[in-house]
N, C-alpha and C. Protein backbone atom coordinates (compact mmCIF):
# COMPACT_ATOMS: atom_id res chain seq x y z
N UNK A 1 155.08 110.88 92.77
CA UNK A 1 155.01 111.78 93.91
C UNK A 1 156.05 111.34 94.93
N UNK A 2 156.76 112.62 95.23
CA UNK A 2 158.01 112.32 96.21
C UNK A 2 157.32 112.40 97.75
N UNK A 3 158.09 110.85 98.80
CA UNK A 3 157.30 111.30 100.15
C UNK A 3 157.85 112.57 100.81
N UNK A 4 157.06 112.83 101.58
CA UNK A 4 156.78 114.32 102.07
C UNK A 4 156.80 115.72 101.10
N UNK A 5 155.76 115.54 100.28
CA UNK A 5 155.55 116.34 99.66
C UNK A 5 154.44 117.29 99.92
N UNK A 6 154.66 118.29 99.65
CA UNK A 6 153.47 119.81 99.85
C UNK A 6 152.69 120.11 99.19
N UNK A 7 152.72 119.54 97.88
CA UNK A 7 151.29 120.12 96.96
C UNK A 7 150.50 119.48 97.16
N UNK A 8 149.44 119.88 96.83
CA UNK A 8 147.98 119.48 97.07
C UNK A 8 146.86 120.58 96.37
N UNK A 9 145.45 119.98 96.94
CA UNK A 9 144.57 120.87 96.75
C UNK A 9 143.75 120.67 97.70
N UNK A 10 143.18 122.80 97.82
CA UNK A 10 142.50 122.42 99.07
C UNK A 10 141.34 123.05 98.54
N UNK A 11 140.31 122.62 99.20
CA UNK A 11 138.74 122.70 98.01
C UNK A 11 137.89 123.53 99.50
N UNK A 12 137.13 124.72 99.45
CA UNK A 12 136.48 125.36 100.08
C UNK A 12 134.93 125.55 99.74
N UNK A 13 134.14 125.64 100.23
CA UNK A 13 132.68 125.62 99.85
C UNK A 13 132.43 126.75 100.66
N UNK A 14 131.84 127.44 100.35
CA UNK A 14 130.69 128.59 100.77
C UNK A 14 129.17 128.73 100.21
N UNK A 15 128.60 127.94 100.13
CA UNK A 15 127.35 128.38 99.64
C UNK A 15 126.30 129.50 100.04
N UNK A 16 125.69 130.14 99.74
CA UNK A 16 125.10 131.43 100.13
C UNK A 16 124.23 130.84 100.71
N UNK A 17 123.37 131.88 101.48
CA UNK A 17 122.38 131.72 102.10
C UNK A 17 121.00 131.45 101.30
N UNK A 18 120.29 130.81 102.00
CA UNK A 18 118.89 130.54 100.68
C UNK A 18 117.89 132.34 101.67
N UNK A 19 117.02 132.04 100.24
CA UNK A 19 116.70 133.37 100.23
C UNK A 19 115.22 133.21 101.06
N UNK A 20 114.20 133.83 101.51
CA UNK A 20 113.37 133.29 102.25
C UNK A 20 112.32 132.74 101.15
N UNK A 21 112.27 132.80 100.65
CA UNK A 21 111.30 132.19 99.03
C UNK A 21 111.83 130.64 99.44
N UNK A 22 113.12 130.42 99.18
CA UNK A 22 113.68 128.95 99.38
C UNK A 22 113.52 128.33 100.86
N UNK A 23 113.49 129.40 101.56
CA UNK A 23 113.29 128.60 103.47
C UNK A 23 111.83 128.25 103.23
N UNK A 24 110.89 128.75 102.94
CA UNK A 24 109.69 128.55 102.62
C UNK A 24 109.05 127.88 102.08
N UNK A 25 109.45 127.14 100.98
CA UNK A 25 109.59 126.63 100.31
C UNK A 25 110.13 125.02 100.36
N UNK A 26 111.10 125.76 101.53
CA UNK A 26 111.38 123.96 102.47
C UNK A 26 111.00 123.63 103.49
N UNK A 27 110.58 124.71 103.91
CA UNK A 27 109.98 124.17 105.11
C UNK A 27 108.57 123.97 105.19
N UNK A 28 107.97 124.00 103.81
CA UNK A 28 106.77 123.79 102.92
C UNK A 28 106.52 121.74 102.96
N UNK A 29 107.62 121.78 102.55
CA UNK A 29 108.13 120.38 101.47
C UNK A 29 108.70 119.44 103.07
N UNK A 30 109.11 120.04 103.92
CA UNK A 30 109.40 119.66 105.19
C UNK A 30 108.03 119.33 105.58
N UNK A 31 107.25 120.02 106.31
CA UNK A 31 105.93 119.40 106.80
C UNK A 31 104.93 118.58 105.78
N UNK A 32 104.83 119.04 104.43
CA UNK A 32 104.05 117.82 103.91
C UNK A 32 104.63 116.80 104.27
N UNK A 33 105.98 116.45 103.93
CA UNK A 33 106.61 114.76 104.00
C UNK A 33 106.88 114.45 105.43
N UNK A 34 106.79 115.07 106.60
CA UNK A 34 106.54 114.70 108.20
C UNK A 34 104.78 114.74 108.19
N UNK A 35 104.02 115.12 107.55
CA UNK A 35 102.60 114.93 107.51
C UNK A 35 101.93 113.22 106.83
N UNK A 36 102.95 112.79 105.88
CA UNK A 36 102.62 112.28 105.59
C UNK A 36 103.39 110.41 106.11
N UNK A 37 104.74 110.76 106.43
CA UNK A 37 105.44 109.85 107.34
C UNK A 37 103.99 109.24 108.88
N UNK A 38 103.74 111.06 109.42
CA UNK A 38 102.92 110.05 110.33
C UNK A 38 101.44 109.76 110.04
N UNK A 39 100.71 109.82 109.06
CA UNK A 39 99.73 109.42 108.50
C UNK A 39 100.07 107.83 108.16
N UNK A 40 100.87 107.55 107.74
CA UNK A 40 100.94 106.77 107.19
C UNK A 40 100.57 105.22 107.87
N UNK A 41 101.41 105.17 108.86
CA UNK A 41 101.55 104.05 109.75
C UNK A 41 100.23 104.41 110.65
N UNK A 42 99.07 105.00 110.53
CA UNK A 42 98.37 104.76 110.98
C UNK A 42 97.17 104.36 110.37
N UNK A 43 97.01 104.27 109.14
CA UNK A 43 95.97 103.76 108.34
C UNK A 43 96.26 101.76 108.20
N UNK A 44 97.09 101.30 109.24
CA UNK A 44 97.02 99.97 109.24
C UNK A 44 96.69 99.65 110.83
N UNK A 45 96.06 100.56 111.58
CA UNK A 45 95.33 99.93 112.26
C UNK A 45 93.91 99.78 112.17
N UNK A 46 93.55 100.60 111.69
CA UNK A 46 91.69 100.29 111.07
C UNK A 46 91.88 98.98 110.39
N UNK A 47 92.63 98.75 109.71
CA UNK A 47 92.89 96.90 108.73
C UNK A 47 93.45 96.22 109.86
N UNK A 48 93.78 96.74 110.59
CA UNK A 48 94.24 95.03 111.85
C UNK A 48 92.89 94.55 112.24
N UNK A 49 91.76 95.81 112.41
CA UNK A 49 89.97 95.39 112.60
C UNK A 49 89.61 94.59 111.30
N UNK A 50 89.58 94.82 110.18
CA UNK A 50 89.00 94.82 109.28
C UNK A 50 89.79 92.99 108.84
N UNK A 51 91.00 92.76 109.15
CA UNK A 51 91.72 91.50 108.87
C UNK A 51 91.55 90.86 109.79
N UNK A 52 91.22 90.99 111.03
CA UNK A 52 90.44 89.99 111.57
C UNK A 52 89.12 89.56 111.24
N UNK A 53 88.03 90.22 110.90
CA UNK A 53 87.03 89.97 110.43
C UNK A 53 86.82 89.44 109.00
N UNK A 54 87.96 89.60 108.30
CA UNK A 54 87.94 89.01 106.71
C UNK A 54 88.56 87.00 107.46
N UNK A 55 89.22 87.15 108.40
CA UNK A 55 89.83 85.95 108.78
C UNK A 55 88.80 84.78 109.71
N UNK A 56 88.37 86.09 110.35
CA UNK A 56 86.97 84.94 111.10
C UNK A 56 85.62 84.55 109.80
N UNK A 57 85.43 85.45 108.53
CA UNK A 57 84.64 85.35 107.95
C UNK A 57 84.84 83.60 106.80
N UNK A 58 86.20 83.82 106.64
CA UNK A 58 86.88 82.50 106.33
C UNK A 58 86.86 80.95 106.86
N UNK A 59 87.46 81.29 108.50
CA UNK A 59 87.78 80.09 109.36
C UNK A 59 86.21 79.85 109.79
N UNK A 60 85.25 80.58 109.53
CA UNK A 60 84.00 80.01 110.23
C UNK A 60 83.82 79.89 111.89
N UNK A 61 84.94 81.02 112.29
CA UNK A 61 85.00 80.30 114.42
C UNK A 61 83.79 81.41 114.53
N UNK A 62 82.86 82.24 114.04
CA UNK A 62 81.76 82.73 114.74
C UNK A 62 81.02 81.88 114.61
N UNK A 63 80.94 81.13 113.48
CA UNK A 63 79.80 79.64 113.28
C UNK A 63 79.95 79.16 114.48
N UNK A 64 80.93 78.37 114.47
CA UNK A 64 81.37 77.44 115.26
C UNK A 64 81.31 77.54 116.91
N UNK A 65 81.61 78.93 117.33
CA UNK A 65 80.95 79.29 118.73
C UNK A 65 79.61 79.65 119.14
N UNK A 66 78.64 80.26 118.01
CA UNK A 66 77.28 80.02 118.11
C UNK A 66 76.46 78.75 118.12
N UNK A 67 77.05 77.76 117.30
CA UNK A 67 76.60 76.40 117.47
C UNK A 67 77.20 75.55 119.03
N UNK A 68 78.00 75.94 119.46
CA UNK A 68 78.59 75.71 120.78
C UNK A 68 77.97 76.21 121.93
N UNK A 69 77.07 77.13 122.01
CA UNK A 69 76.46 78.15 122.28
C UNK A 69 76.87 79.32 123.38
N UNK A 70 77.57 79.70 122.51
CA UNK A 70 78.28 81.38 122.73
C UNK A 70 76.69 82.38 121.99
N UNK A 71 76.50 82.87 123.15
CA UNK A 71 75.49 84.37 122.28
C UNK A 71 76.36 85.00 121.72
N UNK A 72 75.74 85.92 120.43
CA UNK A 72 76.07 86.48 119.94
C UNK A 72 76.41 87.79 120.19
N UNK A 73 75.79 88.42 121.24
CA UNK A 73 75.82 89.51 122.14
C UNK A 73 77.33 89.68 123.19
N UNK A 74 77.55 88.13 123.36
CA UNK A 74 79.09 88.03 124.24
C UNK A 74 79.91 88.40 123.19
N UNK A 75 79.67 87.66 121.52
CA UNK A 75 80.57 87.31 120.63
C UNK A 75 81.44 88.74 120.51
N UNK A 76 79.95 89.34 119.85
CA UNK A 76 80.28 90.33 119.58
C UNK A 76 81.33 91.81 120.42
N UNK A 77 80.72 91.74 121.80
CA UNK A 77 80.88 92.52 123.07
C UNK A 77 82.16 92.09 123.47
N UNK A 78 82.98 90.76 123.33
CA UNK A 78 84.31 90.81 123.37
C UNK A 78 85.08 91.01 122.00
N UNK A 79 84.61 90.97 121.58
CA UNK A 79 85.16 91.55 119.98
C UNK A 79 85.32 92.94 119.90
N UNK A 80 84.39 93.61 120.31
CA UNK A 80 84.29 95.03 120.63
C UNK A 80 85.95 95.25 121.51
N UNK A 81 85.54 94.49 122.65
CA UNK A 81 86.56 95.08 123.82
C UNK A 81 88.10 94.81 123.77
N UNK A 82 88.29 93.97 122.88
CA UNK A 82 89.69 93.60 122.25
C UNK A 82 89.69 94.90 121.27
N UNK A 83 89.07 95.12 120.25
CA UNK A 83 89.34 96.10 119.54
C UNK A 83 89.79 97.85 120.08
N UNK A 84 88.97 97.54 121.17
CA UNK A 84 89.14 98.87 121.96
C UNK A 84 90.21 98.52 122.08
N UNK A 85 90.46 97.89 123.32
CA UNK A 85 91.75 97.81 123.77
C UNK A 85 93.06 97.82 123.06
N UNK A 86 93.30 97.06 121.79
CA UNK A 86 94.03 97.40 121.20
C UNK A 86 94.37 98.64 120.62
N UNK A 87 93.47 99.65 120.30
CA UNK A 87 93.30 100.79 119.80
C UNK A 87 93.72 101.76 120.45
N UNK A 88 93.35 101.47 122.19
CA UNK A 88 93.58 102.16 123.06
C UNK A 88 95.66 102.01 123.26
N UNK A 89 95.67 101.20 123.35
CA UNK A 89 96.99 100.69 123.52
C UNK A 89 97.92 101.54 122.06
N UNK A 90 97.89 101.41 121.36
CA UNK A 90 98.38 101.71 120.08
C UNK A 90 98.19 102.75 119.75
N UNK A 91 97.14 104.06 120.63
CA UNK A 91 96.58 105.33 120.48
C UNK A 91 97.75 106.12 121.52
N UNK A 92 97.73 105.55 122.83
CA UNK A 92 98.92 105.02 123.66
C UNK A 92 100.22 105.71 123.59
N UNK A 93 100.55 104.83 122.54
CA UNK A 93 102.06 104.48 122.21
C UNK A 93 102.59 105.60 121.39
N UNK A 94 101.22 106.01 119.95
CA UNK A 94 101.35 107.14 119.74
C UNK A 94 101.42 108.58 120.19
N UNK A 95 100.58 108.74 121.28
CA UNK A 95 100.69 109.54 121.96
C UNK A 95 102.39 110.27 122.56
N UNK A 96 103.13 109.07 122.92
CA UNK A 96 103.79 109.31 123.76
C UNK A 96 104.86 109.25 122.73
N UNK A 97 105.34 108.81 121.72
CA UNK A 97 105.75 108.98 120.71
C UNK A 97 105.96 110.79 120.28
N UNK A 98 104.64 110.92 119.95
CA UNK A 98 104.29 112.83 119.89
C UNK A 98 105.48 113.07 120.95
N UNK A 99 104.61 112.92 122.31
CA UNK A 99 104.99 113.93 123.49
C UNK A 99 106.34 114.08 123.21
N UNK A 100 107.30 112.55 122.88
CA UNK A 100 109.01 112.07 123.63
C UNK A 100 109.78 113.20 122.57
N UNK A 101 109.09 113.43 121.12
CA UNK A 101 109.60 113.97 120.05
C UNK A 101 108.92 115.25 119.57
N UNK A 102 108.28 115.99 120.53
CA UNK A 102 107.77 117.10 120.54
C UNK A 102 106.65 117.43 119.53
C-alpha cells in the first residue's frame, strides 16, 4: 500500500426497527432481570440476623452473660434493638437508592 492512498472500505449498518412483538418482548426480559438484580441483594439481610445467632449459638456469649447476670429480657431486648436498627438503616439506604434512581 502506497502512502496517501484512497481506497478503502466503508461499512454502513442500518438495522430495522424491531417490531412491537420484539419491544415487548424486551422490555419483558428488561424488568424480570431489574426484578431480580434488586431482589437479590436483599435476601442477605434476613442472614446478617440469622449469622449472628448461628455465631452467638457457637461462642456461647448468651451463656456467658446470663451466668454474669445479664437477664434475659435485656439480652434479648438489645438484640431486638440492634436488629431493628440495622434494618432500619439498610431499609434507609434502600429507600433512597429507589428515590436517587427513580
Amino acid at each position: 500500500q502506497q502512502h496517501g492512498s484512497t481506497e478503502g472500505i466503508k461499512l454502513v449498518n442500518n438495522p430495522l426497527p424491531y417490531s412491537a412483538y420484539h419491544e415487548d418482548q424486551s422490555a419483558g426480559i428488561k424488568a424480570t432481570l431489574t426484578a431480580v438484580f434488586i431482589m437479590l441483594p436483599f435476601c442477605f439481610i434476613p442472614a446478617n440476623y440469622v449469622a449472628f445467632l448461628v455465631k452467638e449459638r457457637v461462642s456461647k456469649s448468651k451463656h456467658v452473660q446470663v451466668v454474669s447476670g445479664v437477664k434475659l429480657s435485656a439480652y434479648w431486648l438489645s438484640n431486638f434493638c440492634w436488629d431493628l436498627t440495622s434494618f432500619t438503616v439498610s431499609s434507609t439506604l434502600a429507600i433512597i437508592v429507589f428515590l436517587m434512581f427513580g
